[in-house]
Protein backbone atom coordinates (compact mmCIF):
# COMPACT_ATOMS: atom_id res chain seq x y z
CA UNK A 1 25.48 -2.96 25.39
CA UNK A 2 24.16 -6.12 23.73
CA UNK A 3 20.52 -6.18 23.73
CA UNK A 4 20.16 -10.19 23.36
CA UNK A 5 21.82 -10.25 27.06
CA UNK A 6 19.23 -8.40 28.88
CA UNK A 7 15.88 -10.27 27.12
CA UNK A 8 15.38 -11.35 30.28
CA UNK A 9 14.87 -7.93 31.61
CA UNK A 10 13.01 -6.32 28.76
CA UNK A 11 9.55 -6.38 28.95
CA UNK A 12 6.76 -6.79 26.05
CA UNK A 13 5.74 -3.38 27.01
CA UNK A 14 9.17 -1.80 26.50
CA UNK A 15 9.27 -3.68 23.25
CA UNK A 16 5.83 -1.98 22.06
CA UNK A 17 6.83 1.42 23.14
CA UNK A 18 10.33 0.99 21.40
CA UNK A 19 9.23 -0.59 18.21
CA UNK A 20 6.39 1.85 18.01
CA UNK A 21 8.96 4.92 18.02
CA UNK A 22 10.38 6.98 15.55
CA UNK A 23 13.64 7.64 17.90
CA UNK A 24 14.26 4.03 19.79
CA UNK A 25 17.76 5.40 21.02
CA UNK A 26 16.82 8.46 22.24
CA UNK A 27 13.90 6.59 24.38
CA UNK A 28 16.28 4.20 25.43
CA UNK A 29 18.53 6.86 26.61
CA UNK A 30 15.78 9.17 28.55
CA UNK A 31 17.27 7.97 32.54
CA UNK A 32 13.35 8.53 33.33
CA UNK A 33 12.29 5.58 31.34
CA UNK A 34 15.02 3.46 31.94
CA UNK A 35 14.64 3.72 36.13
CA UNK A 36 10.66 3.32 35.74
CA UNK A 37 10.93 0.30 33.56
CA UNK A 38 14.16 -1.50 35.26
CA UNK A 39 15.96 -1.06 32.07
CA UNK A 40 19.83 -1.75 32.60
CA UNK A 41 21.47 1.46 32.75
CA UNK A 42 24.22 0.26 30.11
CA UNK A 43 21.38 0.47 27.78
CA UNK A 44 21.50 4.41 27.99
CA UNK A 45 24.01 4.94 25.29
CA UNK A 46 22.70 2.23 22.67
CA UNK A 47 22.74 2.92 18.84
CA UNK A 48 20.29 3.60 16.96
CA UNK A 49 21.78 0.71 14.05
CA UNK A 50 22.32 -1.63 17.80
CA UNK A 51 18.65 -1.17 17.82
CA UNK A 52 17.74 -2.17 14.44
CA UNK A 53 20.08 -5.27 14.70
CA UNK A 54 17.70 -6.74 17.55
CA UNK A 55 14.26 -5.44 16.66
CA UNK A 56 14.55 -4.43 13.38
CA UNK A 57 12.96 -5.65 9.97
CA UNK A 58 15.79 -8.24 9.28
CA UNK A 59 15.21 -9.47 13.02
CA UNK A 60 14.07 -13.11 13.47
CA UNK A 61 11.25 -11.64 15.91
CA UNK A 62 9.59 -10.06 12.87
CA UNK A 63 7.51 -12.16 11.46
CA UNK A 64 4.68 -12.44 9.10
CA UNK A 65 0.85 -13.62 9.70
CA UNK A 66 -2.17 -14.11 8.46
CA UNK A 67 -4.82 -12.17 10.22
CA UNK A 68 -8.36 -13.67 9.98
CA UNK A 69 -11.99 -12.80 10.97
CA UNK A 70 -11.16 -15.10 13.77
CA UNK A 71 -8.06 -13.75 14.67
CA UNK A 72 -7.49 -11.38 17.96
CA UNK A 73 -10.58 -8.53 17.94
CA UNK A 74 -7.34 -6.76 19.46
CA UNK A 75 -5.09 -7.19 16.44
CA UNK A 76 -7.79 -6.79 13.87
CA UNK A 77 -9.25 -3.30 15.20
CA UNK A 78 -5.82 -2.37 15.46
CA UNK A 79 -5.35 -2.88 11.73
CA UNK A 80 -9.10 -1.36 11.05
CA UNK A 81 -8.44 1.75 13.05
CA UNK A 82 -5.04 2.89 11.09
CA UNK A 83 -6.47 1.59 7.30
CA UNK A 84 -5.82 5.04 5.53
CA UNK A 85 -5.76 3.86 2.11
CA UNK A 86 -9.47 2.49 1.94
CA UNK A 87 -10.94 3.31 5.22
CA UNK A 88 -13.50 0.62 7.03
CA UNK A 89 -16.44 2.15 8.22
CA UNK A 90 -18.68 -0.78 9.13
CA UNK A 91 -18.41 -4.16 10.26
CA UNK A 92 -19.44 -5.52 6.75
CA UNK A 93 -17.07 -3.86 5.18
CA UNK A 94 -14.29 -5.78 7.92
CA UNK A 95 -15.68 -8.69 7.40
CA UNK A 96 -15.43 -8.96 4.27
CA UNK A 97 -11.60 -8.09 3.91
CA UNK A 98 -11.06 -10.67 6.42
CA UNK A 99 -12.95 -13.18 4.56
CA UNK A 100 -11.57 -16.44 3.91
CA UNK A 101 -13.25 -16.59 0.43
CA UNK A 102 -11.61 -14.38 -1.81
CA UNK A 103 -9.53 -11.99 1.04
CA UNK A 104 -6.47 -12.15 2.56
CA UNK A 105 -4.93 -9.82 5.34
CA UNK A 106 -1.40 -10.08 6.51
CA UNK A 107 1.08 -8.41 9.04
CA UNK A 108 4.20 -7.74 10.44
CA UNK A 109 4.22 -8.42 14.19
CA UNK A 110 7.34 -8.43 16.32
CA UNK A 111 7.04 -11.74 18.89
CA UNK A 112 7.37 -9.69 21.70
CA UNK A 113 4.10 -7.37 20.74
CA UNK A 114 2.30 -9.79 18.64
CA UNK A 115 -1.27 -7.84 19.36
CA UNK A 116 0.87 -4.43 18.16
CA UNK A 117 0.57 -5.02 14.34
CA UNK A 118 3.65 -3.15 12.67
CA UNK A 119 1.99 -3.54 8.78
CA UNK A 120 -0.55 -4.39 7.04
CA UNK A 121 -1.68 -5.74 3.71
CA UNK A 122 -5.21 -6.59 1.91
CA UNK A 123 -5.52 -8.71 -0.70
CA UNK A 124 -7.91 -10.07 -2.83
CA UNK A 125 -7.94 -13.02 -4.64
CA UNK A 126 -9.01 -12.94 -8.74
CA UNK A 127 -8.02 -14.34 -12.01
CA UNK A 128 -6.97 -11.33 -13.63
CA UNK A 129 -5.42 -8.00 -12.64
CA UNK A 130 -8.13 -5.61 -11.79
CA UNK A 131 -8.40 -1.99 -13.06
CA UNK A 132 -10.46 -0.67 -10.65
CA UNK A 133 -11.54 -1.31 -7.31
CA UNK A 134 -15.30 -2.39 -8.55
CA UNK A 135 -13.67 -5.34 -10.58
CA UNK A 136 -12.69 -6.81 -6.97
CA UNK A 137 -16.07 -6.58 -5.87
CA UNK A 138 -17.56 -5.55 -2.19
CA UNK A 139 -17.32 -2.14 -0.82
CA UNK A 140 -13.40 -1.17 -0.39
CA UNK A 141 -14.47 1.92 -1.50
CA UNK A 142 -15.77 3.87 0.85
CA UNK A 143 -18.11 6.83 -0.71
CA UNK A 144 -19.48 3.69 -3.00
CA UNK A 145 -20.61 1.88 0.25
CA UNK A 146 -23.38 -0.04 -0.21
CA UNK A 147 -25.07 -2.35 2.61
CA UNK A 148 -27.43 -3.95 1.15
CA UNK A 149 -24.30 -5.39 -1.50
CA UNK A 150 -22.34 -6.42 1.40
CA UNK A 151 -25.11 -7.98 3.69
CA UNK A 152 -26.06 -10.18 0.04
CA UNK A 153 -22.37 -11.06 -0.33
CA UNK A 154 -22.16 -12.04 2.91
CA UNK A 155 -25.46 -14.50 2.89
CA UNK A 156 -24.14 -16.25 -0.26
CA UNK A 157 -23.82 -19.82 0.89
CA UNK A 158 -20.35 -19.82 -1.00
CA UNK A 159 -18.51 -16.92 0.82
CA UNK A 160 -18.10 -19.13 4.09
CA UNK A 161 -16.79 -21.76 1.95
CA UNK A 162 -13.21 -23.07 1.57
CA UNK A 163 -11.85 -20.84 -1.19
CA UNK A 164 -11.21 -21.97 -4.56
CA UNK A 165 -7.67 -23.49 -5.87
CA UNK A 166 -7.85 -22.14 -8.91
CA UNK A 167 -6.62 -17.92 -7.96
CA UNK A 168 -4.22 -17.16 -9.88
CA UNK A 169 -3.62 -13.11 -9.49
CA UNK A 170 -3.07 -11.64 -5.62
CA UNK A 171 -4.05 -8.18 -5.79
CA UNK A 172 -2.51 -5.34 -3.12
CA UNK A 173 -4.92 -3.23 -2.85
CA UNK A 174 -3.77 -1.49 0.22
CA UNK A 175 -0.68 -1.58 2.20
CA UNK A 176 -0.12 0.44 5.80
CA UNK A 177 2.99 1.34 7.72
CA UNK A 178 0.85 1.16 10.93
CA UNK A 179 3.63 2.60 13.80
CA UNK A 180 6.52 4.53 12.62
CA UNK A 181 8.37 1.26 13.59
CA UNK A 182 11.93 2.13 14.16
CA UNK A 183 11.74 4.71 11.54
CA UNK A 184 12.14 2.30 8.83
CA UNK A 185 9.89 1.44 5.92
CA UNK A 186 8.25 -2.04 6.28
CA UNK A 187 6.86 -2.04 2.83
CA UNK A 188 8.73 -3.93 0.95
CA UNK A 189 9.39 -6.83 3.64
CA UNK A 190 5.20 -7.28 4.02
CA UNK A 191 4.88 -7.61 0.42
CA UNK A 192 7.13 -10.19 -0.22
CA UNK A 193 6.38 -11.82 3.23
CA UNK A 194 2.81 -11.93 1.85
CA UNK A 195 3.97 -13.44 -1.46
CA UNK A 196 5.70 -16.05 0.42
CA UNK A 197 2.38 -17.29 2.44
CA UNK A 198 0.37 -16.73 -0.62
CA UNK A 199 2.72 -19.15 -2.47
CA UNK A 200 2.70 -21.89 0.44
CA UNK A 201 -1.35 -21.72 0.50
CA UNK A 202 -2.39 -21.26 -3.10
CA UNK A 203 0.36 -22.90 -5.47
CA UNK A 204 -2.37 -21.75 -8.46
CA UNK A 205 -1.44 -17.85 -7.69
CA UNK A 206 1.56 -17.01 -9.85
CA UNK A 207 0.59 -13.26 -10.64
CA UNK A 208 1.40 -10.46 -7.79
CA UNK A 209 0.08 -7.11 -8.64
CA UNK A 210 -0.93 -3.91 -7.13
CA UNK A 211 -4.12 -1.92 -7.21
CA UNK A 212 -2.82 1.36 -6.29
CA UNK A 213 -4.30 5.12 -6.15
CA UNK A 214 -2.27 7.77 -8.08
CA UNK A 215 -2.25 10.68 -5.56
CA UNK A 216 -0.95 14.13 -6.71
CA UNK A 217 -1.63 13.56 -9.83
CA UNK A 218 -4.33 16.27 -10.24
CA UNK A 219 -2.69 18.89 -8.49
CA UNK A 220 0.60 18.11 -10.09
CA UNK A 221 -1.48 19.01 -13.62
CA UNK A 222 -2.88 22.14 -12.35
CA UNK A 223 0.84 23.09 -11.69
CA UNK A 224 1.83 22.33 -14.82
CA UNK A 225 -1.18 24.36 -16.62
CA UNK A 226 -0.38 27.34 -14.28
CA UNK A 227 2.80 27.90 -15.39
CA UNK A 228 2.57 26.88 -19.13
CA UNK A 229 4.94 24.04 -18.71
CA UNK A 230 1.87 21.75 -20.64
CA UNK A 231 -0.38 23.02 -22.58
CA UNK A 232 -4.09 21.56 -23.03
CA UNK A 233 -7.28 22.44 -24.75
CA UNK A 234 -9.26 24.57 -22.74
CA UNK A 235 -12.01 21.93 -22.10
CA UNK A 236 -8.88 19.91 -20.31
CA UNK A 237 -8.35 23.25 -18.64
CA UNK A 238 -11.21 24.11 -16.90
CA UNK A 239 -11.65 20.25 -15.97
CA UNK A 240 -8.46 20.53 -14.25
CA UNK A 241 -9.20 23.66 -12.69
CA UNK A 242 -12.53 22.71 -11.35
CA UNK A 243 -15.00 24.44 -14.12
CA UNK A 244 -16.83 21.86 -15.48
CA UNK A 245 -20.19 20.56 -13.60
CA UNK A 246 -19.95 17.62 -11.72
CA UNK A 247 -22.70 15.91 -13.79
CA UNK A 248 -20.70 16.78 -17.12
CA UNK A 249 -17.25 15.71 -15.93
CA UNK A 250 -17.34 11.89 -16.78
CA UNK A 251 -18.52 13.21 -20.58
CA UNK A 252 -15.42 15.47 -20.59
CA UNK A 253 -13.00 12.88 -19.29
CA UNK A 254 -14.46 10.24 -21.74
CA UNK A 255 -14.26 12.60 -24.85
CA UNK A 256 -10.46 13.71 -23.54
CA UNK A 257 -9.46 10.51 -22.89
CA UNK A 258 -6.62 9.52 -24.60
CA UNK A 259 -4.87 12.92 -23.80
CA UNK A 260 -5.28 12.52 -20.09
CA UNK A 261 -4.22 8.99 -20.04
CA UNK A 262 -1.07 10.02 -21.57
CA UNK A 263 -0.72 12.80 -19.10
CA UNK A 264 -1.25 10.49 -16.38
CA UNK A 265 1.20 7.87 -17.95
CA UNK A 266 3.85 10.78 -17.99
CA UNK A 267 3.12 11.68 -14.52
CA UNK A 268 3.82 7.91 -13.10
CA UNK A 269 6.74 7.22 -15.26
CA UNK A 270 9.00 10.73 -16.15
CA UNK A 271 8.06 12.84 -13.66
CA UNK A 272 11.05 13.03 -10.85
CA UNK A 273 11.72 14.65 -7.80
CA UNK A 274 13.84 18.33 -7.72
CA UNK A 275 15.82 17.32 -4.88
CA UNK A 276 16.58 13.62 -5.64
CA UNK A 277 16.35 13.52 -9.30
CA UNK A 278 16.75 9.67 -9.88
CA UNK A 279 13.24 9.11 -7.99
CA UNK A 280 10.06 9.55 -9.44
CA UNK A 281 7.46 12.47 -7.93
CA UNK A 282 4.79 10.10 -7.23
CA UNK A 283 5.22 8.76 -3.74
CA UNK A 284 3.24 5.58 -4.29
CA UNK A 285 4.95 4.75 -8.01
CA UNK A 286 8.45 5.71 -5.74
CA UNK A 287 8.04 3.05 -3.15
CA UNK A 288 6.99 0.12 -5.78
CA UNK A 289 9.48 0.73 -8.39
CA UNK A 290 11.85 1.04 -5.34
CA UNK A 291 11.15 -2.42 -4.47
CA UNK A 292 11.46 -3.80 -8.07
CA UNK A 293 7.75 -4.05 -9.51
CA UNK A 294 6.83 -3.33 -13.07
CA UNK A 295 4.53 -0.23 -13.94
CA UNK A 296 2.21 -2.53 -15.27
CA UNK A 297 -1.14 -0.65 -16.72
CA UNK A 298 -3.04 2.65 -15.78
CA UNK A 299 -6.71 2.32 -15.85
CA UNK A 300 -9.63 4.49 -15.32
CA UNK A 301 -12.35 4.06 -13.51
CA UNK A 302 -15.54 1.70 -14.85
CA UNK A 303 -18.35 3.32 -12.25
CA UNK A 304 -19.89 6.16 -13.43
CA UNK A 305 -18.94 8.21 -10.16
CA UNK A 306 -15.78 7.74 -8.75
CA UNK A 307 -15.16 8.87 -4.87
CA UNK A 308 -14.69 12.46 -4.50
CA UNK A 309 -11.09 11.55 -3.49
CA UNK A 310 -10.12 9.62 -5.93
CA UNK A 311 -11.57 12.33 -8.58
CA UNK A 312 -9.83 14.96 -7.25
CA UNK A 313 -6.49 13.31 -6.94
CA UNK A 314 -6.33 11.24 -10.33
CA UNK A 315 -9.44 11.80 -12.53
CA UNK A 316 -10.38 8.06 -11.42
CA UNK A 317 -7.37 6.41 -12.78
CA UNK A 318 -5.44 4.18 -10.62
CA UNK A 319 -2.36 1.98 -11.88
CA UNK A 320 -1.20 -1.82 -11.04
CA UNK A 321 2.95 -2.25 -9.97
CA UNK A 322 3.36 -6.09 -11.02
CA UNK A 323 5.55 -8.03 -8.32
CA UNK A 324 7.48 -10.34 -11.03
CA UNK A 325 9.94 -12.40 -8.38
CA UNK A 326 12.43 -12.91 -11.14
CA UNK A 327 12.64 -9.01 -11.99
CA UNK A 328 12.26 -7.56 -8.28
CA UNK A 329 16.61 -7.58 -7.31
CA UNK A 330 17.32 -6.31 -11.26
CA UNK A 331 14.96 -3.91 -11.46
CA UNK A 332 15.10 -2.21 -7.63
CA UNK A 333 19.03 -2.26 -8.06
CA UNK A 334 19.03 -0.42 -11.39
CA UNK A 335 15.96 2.16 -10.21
CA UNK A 336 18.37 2.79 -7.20
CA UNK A 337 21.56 3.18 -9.35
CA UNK A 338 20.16 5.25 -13.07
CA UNK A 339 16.49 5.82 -11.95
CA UNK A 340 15.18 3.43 -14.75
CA UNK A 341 11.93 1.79 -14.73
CA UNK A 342 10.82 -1.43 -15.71
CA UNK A 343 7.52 -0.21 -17.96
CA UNK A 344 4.84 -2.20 -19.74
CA UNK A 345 5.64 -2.06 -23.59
CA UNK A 346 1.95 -0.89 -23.71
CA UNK A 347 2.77 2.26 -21.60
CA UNK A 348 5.45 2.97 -23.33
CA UNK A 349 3.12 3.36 -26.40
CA UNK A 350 1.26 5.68 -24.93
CA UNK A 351 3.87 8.01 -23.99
CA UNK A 352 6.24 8.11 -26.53
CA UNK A 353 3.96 6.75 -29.61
């Protein structure tokens, strides 16, 4: 039942379709597939966990690479195609993710489907954690698209250049499970994977933070104000609840301010699921904190119109999880174990004063 024994016999293409799955076993098992594909029939009652042990994240096979402009057009529009947290639209906007000046792309392959990227992270390069996604410059997002930007950026003589020594932040500004992959999560082993070649490259970078979207926020608010569980001043109120103006809402946020920072803060960092009441609500603030990072800051945003999707599901405001390497086994173990967070003493200010 040993999957090493038959490597002979397994093809890359049964590797894609397993690794690709959400229910290896069960493919593994289906007689159909296994007589089509000259699978050994002793295969048919493998394990789930046997199939993890041989293809799963721990697995030698999985690896970690850098994916450049001149990498595979295969791999790279395969990592284009399933972007969901900053879609690319145009071929400027690809280019310059993959750029070699101040960009970094990596992902998880398995050796067997190296064309069949498993995840996927962008990075940019900077000397100081970012608050919003106009600090890191080009077009990531996608409603504030500008060509004429990108098509300068991408004339300067210096962008084809070598890039400078002297980065010292890596920011994560987007991060994609691209296949269901086993049914495991792959987060956590890309981002330290990407740390790793980041380290080997660029000695100079010795800060690791996210850029992250706060989704839910907005409609987690509304909640709250529907059922009088917080109460606000009615000019908060009807700028939850969709009443004020587009052109006036930037005023109202700006003259509110403090308030909704605080409510965001509370949102990231108290807020916890019903059902599993040690992890927080936020599905993106869940997944960082689960792999150790510190809620670093929570920032609004500095352009005067932020995307329609990022308005609707955070007022702008997106927040940075700091990778410290030192903190990441302390912090994940005691988040998994109490459901404490590792906070910035500034956020803590905000919420409690």
């Amino acid at each position: 039942r040993c999957l090493s024994s038959h490597g002979n016999q397994i093809s890359n293409e049964f590797v894609e379709k397993l690794i690709t799955s959400s229910d290896p076993a069960k493919l593994i098992r289906a007689s159909h597939f296994i007589n089509r594909r000259n699978i050994p029939s002793n295969l048919k009652n493998l394990h789930h966990a046997e199939v993890l042990k041989h293809f799963g994240p721990s697995s030698n096979d999985v690896i970690p690479i850098p994916v450049t402009w001149d990498s595979s057009c295969s791999l790279i529009e395969r990592i284009i195609t399933k972007e969901a947290v900053h879609p690319i639209r145009h071929w400027l906007q690809a280019k310059i993710r993959f750029s070699p000046h101040n960009r970094r792309v990596f992902a998880l392959i398995h050796k067997s489907a190296p064309l069949q990227p498993l995840s996927a992270v962008h990075v940019a390069l900077t000397n100081h954690i970012p608050g919003c996604l106009s600090e890191i410059g080009g077009s990531i997002d996608d409603s504030q698209w500008d060509a004429e930007y990108d098509e300068r950026l991408l004339s300067c003589e210096s962008f084809e250049e070598e890039p400078a020594l002297d980065w010292t932040c890596a920011i994560f500004y987007s991060i994609s499970t691209l296949p269901p992959y086993l049914g495991v999560p792959l987060g956590q082993r890309q981002i330290i994977s990407a740390v790793e070649l980041l380290q080997k490259e660029l000695p100079t970078i010795t800060t690791f933070s996210t850029l992250s979207p706060i989704p839910g926020f907005c409609k987690w608010l509304k909640e709250q104000i529907k059922s009088q569980s917080i109460s606000v001043n009615k000019v908060v109120q009807d700028l939850v609840m969709g009443q004020i103006p587009y052109e006036e809402r930037q005023l109202v946020l700006q003259e509110n301010f403090d308030t909704i920072h605080q409510l965001v803060a509370r949102y990231i960092c108290l807020e916890k699921r019903n059902d599993q009441p040690l992890k927080c609500l936020n599905k993106v603030t869940n997944f960082h904190v689960s792999n150790g990072a510190t809620i670093h800051a929570i920032s609004p945003s500095k352009i005067k119109s932020p995307s329609l999707q990022n308005w609707t599901r955070s007022f702008g405001f997106m927040a940075n999880y700091k990778y410290n390497l030192d903190k990441l086994q302390y912090n994940a173990t005691q988040y998994k174990a109490t459901g404490s967070l590792d906070i910035n003493p500034e956020i803590n200010c905000k919420l409690f004063g």
